[in-house]
PDB file of N, CA and C in Angstrom:
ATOM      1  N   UNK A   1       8.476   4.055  13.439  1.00  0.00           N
ATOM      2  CA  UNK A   1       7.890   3.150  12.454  1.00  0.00           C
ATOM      3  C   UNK A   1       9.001   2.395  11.742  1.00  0.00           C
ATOM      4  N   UNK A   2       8.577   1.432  11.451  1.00  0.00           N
ATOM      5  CA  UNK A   2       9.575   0.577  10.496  1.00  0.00           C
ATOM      6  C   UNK A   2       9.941   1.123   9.329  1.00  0.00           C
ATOM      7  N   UNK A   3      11.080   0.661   8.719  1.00  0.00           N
ATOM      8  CA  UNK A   3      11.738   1.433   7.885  1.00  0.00           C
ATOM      9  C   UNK A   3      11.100   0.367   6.748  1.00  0.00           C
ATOM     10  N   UNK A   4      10.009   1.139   5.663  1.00  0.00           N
ATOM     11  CA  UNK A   4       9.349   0.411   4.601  1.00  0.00           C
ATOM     12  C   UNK A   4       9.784   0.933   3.304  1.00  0.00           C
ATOM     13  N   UNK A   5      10.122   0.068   2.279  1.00  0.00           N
ATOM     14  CA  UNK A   5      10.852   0.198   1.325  1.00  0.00           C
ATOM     15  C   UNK A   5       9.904  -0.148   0.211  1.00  0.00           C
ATOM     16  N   UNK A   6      10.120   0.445  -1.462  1.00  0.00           N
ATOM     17  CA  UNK A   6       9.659   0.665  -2.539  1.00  0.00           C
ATOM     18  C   UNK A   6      10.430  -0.603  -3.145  1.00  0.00           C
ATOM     19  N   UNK A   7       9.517  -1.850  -3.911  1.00  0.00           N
ATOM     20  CA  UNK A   7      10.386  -2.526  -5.023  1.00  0.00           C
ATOM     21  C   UNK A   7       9.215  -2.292  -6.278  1.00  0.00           C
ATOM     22  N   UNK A   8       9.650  -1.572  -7.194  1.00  0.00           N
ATOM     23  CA  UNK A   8       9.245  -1.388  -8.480  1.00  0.00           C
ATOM     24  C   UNK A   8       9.662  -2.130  -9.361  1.00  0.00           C
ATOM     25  N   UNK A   9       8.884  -2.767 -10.530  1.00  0.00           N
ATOM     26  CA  UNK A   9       8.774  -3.723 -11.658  1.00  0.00           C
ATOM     27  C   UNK A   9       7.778  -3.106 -12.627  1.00  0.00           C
ATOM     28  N   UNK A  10       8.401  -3.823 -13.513  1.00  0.00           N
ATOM     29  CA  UNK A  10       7.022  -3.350 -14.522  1.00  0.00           C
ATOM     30  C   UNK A  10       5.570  -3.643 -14.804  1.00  0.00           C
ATOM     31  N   UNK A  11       5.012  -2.696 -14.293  1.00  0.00           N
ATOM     32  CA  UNK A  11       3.311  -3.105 -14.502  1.00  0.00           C
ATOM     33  C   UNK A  11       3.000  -3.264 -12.931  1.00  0.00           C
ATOM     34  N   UNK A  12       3.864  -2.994 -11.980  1.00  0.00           N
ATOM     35  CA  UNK A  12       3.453  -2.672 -10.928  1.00  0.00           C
ATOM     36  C   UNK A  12       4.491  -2.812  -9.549  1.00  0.00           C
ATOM     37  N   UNK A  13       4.586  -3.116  -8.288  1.00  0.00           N
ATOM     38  CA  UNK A  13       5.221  -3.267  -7.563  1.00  0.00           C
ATOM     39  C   UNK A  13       4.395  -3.553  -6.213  1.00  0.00           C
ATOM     40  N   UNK A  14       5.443  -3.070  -5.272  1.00  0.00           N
ATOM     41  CA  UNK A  14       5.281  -3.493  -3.570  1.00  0.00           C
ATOM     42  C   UNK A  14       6.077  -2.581  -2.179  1.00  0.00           C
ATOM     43  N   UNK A  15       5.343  -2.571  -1.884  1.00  0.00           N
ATOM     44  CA  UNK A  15       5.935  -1.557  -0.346  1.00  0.00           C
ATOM     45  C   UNK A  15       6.093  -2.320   0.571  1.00  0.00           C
ATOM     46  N   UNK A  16       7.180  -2.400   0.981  1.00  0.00           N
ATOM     47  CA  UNK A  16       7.650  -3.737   1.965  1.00  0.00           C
ATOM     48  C   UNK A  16       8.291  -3.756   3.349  1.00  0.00           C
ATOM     49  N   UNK A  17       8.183  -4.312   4.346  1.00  0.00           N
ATOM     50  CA  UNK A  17       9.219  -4.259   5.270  1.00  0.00           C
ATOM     51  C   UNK A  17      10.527  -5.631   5.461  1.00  0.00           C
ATOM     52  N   UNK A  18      10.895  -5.216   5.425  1.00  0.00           N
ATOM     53  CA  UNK A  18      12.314  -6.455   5.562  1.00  0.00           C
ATOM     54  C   UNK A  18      12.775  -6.487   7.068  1.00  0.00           C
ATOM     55  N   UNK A  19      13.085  -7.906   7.493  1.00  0.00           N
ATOM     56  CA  UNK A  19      14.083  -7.981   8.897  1.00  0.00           C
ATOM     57  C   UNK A  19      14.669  -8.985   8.464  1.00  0.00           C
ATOM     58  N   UNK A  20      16.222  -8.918   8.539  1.00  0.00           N
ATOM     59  CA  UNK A  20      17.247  -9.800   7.838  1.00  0.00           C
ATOM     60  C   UNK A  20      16.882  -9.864   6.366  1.00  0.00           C
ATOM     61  N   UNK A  21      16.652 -11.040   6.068  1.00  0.00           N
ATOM     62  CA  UNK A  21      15.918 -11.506   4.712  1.00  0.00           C
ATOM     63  C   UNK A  21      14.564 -11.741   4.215  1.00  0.00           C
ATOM     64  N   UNK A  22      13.834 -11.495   5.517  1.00  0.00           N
ATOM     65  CA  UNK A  22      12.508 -11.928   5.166  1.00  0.00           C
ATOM     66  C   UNK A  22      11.967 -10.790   5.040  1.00  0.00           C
ATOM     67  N   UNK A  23      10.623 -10.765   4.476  1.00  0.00           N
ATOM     68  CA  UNK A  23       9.698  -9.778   4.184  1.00  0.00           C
ATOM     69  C   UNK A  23       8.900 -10.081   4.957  1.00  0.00           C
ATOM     70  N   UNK A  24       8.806  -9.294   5.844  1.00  0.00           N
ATOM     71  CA  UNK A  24       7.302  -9.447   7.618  1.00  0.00           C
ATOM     72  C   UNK A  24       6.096  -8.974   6.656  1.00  0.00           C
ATOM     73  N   UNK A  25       5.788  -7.743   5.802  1.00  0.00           N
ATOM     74  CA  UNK A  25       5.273  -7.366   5.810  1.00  0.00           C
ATOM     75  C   UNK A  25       4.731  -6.696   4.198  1.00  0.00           C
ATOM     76  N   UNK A  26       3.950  -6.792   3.621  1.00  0.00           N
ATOM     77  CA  UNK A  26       4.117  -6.228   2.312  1.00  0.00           C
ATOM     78  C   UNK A  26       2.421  -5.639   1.504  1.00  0.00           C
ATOM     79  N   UNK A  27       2.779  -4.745   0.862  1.00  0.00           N
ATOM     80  CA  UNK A  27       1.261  -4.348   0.484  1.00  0.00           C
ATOM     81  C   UNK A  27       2.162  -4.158  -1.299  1.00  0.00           C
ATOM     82  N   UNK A  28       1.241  -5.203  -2.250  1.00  0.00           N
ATOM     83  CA  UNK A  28       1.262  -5.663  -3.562  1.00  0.00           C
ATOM     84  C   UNK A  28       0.235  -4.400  -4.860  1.00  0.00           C
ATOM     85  N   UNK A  29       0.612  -4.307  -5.653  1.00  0.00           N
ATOM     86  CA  UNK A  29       0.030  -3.110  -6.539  1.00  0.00           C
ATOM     87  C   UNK A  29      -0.228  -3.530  -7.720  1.00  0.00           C
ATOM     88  N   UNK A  30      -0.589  -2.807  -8.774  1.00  0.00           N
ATOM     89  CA  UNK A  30      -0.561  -3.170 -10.131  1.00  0.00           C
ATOM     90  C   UNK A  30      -0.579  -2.083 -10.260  1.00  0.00           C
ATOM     91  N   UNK A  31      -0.041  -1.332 -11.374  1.00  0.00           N
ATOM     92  CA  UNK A  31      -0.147  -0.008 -12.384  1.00  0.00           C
ATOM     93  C   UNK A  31      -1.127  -0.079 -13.345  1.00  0.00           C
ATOM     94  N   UNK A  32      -2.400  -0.153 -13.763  1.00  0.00           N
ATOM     95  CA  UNK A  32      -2.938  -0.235 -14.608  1.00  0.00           C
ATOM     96  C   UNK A  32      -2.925   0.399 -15.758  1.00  0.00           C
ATOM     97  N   UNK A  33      -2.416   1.562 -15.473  1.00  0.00           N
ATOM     98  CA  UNK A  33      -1.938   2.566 -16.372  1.00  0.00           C
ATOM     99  C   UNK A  33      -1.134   4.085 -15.918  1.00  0.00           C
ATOM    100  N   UNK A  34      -0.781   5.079 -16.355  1.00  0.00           N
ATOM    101  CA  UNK A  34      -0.091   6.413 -15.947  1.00  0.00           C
ATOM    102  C   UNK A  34      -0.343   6.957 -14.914  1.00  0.00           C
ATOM    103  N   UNK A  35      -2.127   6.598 -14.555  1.00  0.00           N
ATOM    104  CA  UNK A  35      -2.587   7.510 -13.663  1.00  0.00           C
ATOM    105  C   UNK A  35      -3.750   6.435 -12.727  1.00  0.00           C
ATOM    106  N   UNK A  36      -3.468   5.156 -12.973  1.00  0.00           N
ATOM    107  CA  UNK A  36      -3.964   3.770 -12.280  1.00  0.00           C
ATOM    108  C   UNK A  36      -3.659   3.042 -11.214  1.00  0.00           C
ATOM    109  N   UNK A  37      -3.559   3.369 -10.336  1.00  0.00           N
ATOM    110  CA  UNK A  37      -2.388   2.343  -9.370  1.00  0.00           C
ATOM    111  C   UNK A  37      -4.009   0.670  -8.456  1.00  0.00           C
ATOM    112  N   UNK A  38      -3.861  -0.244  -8.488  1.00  0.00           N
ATOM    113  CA  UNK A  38      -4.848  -1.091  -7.961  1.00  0.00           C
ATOM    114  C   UNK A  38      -3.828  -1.586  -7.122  1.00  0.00           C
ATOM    115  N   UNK A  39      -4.694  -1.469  -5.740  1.00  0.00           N
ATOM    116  CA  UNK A  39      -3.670  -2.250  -4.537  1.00  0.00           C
ATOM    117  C   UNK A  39      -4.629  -3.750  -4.210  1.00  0.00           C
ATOM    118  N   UNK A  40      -3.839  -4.411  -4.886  1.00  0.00           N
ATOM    119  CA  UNK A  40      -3.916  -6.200  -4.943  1.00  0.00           C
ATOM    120  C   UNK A  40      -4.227  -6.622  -3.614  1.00  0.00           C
ATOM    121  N   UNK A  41      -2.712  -6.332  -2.724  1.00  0.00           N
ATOM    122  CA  UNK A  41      -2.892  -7.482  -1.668  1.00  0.00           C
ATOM    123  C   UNK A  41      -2.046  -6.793  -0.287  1.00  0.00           C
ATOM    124  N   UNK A  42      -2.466  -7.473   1.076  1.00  0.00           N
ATOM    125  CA  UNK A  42      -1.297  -6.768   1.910  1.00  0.00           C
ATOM    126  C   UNK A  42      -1.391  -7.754   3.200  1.00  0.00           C
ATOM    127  N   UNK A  43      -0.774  -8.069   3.654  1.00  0.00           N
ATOM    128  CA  UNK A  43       0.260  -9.132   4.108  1.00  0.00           C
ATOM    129  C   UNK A  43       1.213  -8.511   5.314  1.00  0.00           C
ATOM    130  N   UNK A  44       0.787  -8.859   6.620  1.00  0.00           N
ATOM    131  CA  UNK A  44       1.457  -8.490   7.790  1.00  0.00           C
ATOM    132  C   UNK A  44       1.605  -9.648   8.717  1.00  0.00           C
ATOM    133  N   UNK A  45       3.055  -9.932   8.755  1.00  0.00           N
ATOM    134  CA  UNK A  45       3.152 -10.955  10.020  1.00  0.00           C
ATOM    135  C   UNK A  45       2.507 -10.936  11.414  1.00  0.00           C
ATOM    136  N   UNK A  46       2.309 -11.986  12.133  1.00  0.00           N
ATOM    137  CA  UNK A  46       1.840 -11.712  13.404  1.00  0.00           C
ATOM    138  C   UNK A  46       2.908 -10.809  14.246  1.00  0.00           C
ATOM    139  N   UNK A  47       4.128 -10.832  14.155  1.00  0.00           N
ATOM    140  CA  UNK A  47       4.839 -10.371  15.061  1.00  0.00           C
ATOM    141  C   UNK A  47       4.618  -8.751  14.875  1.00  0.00           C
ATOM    142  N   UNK A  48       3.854  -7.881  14.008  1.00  0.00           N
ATOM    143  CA  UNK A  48       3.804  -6.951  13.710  1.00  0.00           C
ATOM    144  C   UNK A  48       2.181  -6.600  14.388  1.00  0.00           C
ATOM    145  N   UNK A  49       1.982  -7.404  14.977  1.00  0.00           N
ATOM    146  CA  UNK A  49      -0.022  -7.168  15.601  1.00  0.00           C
ATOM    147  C   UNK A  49       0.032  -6.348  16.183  1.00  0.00           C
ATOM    148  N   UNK A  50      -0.625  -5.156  16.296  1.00  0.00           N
ATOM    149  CA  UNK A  50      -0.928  -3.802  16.758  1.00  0.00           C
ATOM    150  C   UNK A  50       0.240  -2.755  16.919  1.00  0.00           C
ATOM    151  N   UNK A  51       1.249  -2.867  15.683  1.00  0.00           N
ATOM    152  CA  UNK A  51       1.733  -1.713  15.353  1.00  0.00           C
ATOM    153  C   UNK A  51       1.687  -0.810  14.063  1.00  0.00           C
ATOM    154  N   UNK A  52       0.872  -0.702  13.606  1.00  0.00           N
ATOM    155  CA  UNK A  52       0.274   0.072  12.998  1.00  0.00           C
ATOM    156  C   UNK A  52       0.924  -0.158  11.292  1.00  0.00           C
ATOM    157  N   UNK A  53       1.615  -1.192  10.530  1.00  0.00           N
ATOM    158  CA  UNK A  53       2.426  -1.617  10.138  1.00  0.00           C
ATOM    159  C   UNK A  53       1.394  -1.448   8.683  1.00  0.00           C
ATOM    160  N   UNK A  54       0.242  -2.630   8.803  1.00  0.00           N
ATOM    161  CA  UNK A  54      -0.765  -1.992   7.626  1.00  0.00           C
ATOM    162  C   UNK A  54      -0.806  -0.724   7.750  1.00  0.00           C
ATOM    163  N   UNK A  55      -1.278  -0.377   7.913  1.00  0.00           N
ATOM    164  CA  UNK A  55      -1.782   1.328   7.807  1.00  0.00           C
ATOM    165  C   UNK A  55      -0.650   1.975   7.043  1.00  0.00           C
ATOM    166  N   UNK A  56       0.646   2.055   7.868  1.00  0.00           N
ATOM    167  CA  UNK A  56       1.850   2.162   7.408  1.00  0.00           C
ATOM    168  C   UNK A  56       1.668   1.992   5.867  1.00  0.00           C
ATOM    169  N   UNK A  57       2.114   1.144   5.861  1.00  0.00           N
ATOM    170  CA  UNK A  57       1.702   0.516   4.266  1.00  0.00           C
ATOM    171  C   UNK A  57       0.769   1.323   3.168  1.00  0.00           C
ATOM    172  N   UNK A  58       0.114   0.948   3.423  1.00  0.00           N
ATOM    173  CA  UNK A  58      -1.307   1.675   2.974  1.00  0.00           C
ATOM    174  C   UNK A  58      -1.171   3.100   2.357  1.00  0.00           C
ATOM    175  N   UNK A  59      -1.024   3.281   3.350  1.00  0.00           N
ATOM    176  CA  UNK A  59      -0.610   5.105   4.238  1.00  0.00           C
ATOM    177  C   UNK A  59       0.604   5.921   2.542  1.00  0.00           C
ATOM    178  N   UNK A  60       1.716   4.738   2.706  1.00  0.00           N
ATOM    179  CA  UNK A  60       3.004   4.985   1.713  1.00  0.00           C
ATOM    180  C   UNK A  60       2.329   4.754   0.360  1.00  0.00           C
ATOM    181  N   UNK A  61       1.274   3.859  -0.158  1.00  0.00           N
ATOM    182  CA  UNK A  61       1.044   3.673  -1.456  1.00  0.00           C
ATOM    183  C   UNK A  61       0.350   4.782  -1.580  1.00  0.00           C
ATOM    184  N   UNK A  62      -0.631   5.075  -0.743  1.00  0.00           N
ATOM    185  CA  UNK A  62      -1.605   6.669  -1.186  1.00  0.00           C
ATOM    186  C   UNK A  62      -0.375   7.483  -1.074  1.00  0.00           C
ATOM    187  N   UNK A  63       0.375   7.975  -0.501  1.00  0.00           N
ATOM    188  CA  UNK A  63       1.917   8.819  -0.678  1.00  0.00           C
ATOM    189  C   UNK A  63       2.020   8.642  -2.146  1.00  0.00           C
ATOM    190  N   UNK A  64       2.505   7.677  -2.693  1.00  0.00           N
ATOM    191  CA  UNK A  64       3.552   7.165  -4.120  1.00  0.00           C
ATOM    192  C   UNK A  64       2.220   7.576  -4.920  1.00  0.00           C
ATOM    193  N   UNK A  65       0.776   7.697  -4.789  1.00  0.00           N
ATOM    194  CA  UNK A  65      -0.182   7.304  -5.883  1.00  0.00           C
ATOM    195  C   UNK A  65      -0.322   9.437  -6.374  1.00  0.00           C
ATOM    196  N   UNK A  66      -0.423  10.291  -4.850  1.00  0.00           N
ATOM    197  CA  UNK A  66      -1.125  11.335  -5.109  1.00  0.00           C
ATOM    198  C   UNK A  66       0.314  12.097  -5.573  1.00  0.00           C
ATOM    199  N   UNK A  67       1.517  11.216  -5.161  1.00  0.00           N
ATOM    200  CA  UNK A  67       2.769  12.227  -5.948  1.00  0.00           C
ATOM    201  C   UNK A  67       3.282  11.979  -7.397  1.00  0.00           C
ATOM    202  N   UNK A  68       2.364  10.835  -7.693  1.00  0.00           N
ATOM    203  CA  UNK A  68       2.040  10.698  -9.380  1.00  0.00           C
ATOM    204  C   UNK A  68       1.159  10.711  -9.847  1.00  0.00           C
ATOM    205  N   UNK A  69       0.154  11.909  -9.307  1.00  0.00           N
ATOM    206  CA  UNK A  69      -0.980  12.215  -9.558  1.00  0.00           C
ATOM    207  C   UNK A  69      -1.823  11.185 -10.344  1.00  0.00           C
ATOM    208  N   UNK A  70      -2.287   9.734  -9.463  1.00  0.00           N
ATOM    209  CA  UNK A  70      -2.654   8.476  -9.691  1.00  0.00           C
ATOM    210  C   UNK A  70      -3.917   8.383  -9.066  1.00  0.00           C
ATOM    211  N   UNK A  71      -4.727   7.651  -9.346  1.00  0.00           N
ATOM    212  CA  UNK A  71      -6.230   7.310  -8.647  1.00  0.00           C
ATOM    213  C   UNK A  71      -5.943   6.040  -8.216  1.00  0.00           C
ATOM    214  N   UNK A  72      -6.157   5.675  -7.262  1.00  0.00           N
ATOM    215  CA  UNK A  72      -6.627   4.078  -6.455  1.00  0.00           C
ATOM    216  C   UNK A  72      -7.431   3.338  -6.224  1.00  0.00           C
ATOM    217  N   UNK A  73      -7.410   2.456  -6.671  1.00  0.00           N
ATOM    218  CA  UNK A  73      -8.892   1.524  -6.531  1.00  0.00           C
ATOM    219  C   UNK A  73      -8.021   0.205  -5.853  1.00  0.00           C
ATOM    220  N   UNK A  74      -8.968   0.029  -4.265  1.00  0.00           N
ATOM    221  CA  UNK A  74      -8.313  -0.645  -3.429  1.00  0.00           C
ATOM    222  C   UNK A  74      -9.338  -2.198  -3.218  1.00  0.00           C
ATOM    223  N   UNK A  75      -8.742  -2.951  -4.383  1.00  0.00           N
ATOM    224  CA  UNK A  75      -9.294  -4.267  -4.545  1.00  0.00           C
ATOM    225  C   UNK A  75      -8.963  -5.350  -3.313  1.00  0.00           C
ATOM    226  N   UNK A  76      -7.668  -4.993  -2.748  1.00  0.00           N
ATOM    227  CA  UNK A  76      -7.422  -5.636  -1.217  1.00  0.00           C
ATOM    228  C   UNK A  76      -8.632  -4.904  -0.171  1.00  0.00           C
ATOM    229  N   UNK A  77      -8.963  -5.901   0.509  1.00  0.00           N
ATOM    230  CA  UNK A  77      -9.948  -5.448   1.822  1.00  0.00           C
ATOM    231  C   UNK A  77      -9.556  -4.831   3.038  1.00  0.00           C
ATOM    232  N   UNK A  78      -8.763  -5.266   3.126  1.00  0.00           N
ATOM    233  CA  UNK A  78      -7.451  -4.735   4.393  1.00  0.00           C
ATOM    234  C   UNK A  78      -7.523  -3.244   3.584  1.00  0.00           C
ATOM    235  N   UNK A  79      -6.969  -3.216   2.840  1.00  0.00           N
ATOM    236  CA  UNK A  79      -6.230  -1.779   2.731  1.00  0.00           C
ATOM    237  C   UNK A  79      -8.109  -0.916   2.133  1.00  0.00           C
ATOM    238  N   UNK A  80      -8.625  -1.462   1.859  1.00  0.00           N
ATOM    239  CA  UNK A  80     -10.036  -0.545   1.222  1.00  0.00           C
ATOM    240  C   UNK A  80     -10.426  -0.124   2.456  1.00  0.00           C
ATOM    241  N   UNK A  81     -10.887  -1.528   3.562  1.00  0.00           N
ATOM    242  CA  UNK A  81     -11.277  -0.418   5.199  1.00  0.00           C
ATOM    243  C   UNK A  81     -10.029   0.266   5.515  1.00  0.00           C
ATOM    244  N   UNK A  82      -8.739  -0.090   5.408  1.00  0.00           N
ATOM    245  CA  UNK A  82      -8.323   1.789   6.139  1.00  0.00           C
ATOM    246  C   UNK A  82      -8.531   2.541   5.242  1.00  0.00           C
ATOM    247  N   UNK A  83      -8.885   2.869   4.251  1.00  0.00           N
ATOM    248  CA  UNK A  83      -9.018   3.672   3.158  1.00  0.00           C
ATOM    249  C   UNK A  83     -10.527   4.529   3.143  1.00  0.00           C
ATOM    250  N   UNK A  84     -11.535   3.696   3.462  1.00  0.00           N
ATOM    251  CA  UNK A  84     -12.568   3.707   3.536  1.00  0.00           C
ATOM    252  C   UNK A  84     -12.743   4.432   5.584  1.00  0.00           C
ATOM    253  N   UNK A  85     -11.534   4.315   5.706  1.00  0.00           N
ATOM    254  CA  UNK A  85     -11.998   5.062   7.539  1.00  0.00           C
ATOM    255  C   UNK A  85     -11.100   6.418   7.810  1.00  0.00           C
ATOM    256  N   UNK A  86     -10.213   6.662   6.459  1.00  0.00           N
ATOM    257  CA  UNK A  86      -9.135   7.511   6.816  1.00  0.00           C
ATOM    258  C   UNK A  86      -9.565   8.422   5.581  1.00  0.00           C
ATOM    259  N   UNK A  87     -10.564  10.173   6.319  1.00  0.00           N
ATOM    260  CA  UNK A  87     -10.849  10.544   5.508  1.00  0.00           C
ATOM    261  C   UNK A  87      -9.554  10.926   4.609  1.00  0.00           C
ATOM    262  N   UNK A  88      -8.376  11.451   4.986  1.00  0.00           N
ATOM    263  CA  UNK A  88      -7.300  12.091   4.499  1.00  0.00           C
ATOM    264  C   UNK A  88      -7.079  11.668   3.331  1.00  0.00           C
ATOM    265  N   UNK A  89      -7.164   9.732   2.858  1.00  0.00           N
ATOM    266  CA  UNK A  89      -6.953   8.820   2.073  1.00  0.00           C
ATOM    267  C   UNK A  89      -8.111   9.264   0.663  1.00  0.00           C
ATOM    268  N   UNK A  90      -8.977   9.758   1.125  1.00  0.00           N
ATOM    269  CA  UNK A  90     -10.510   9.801   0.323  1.00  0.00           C
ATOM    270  C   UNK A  90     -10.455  10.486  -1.409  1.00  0.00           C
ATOM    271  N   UNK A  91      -9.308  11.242  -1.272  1.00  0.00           N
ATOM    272  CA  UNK A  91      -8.835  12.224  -2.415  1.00  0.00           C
ATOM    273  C   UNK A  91      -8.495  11.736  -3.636  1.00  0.00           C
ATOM    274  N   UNK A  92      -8.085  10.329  -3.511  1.00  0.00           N
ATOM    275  CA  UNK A  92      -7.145   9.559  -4.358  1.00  0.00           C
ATOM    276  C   UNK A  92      -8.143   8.662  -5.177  1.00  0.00           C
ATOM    277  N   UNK A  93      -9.035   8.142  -4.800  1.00  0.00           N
ATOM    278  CA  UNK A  93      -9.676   6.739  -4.639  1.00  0.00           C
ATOM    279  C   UNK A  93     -10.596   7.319  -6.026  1.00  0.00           C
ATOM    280  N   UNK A  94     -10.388   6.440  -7.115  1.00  0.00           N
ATOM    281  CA  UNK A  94     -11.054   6.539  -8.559  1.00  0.00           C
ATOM    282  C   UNK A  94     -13.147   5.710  -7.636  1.00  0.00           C
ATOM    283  N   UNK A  95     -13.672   7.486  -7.863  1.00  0.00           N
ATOM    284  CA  UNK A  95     -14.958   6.835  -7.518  1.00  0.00           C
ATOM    285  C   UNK A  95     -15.732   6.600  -8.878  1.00  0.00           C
TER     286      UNK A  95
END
């Protein structure tokens, strides 16, 4: 898998992939609060089509959300259906 990286800011951040300088690939957040995380947006180049790169993504923010004991509410559509198909994901998700 691609090597996907954490950029944190305040009030929220992004899980990203980089090649050279560009960003192929990126899934966008907001912190709403301590225990809030809302995943905005997610963004995969074509050159990344059927390697599993969303998911990836996805996959790392539920990682970062349940190891700061955070709830998710997945306002991106992309990331709500894998979320919504991956029972493993189901734990996190503020119902």
């Amino acid at each position: 898998m691609r090597d996907i990286r954490q950029q944190v800011h305040e009030g929220g951040g992004m899980f990203f992939v980089r090649k050279s300088d560009k960003i192929l690939a990126k899934l966008e957040y907001t912190l709403k609060s301590e225990y809030l995380m809302i995943i905005d947006h997610t963004e995969v180049d074509e050159s990344f089509k059927g390697e599993g790169v969303g998911h990836a993504l996805v996959e790392k923010a539920i990682g970062f959300a349940r190891s700061n004991r955070m709830k998710v509410i997945p306002y991106c559509p992309f990331a709500k259906a894998i979320i919504d198909k991956t029972v493993e994901f189901q734990d996190v998700i503020l119902k």
